[in-house]
C-alpha atoms as a PDB file:
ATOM      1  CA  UNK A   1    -184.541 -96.996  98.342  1.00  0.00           C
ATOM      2  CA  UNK A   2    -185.895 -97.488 102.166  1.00  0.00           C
ATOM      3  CA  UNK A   3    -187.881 -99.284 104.668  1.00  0.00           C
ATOM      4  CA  UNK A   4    -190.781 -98.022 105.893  1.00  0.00           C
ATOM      5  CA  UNK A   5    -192.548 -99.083 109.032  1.00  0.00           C
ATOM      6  CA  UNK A   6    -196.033 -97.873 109.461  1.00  0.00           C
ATOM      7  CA  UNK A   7    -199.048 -99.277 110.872  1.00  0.00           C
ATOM      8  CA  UNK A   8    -197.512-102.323 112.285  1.00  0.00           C
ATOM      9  CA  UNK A   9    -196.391-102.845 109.003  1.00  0.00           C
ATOM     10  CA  UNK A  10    -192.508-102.806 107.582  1.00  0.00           C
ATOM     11  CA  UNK A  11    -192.042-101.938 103.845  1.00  0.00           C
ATOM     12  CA  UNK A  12    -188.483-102.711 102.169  1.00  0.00           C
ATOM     13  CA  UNK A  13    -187.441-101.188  99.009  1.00  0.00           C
ATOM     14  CA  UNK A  14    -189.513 -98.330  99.109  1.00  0.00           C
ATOM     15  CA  UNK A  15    -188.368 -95.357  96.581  1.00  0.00           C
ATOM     16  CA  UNK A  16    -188.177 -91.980  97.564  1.00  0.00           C
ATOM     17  CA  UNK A  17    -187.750 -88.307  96.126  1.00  0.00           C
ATOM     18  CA  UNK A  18    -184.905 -86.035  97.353  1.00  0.00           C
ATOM     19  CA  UNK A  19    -185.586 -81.934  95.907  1.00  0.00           C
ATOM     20  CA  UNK A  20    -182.019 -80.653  96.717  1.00  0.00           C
ATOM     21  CA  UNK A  21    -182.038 -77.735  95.198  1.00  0.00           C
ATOM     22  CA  UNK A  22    -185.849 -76.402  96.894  1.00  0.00           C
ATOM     23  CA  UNK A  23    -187.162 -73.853  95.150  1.00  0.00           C
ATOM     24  CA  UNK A  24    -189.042 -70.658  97.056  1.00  0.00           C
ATOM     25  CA  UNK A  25    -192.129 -71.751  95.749  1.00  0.00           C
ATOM     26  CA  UNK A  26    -194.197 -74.921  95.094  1.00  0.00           C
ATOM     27  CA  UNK A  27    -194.486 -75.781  91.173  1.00  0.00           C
ATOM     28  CA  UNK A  28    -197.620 -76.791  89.582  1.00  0.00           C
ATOM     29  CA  UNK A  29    -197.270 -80.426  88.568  1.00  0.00           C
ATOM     30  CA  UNK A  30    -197.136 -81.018  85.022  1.00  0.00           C
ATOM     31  CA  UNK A  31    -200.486 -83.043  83.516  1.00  0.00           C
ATOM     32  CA  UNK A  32    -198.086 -86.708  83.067  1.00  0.00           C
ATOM     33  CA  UNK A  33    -196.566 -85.732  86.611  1.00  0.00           C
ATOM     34  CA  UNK A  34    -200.060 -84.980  88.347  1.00  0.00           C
ATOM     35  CA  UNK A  35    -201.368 -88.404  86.708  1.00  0.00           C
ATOM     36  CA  UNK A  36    -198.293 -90.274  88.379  1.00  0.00           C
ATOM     37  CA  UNK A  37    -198.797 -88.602  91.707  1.00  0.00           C
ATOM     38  CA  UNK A  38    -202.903 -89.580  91.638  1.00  0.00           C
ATOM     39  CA  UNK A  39    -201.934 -93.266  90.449  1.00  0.00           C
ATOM     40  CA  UNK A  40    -199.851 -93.424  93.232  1.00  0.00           C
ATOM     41  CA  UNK A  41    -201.984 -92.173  95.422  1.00  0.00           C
ATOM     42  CA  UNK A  42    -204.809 -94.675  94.633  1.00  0.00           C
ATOM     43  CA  UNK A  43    -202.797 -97.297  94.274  1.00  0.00           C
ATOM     44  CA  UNK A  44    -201.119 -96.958  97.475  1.00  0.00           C
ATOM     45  CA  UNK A  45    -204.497 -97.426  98.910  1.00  0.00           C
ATOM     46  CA  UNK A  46    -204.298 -93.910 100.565  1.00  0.00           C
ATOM     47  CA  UNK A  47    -207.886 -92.430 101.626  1.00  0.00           C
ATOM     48  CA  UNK A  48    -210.486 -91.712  99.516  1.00  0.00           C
ATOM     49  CA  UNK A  49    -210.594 -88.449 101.058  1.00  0.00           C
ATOM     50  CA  UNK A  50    -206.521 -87.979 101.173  1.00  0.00           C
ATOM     51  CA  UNK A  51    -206.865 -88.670  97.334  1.00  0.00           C
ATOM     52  CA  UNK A  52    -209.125 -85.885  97.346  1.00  0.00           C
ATOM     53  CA  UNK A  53    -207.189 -83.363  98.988  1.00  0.00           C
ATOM     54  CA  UNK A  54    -204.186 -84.020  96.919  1.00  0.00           C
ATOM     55  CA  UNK A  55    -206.171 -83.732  93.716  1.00  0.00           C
ATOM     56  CA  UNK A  56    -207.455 -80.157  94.700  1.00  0.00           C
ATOM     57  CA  UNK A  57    -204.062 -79.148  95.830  1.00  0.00           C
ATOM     58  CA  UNK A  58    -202.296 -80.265  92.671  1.00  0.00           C
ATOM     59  CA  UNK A  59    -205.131 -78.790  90.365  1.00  0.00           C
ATOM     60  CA  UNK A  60    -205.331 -75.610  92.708  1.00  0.00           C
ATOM     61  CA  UNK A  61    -200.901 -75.066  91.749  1.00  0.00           C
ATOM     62  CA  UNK A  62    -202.273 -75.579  88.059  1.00  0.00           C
ATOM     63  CA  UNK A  63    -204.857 -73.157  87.798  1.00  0.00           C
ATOM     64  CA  UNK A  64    -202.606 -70.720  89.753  1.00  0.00           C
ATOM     65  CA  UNK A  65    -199.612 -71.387  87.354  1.00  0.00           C
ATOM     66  CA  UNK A  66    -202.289 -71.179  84.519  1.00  0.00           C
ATOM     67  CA  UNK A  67    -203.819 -67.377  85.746  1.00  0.00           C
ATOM     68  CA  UNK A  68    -199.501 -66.303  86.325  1.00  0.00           C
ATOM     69  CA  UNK A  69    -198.682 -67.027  82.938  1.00  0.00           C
ATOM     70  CA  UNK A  70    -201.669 -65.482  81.332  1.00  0.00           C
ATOM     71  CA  UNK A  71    -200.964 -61.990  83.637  1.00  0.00           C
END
């Protein structure tokens, strides 16, 4: 848990992901984990257009995984 300040604003108790051991390469969310991420993302009040770009990311490390496992 940490404090954010942003936008004037300071945020206690915030929770935060550590990856310690990084992998190489980005891994395509799972569908439960890519539903968490969006939530958040919404929720959050991020912008519309953020929200966007995270949804085509996500789906775009899907559809990649998706065409690596079929090769």
């Amino acid at each position: 848990m940490i404090t954010v300040e942003c936008g004037g604003y300071r945020y206690s108790n915030v929770r935060t992901y550590v990856v310690v051991n990084k992998l190489k390469e980005e891994l395509a969310p799972n569908d439960w984990y890519f539903g968490v991420v969006m939530r958040g993302a919404v929720t959050c009040g991020l912008s519309e257009t953020y929200c966007w770009q995270l949804f085509h990311y996500m789906r775009q490390l899907q559809q990649k995984e998706q065409k690596r496992r079929l090769a």
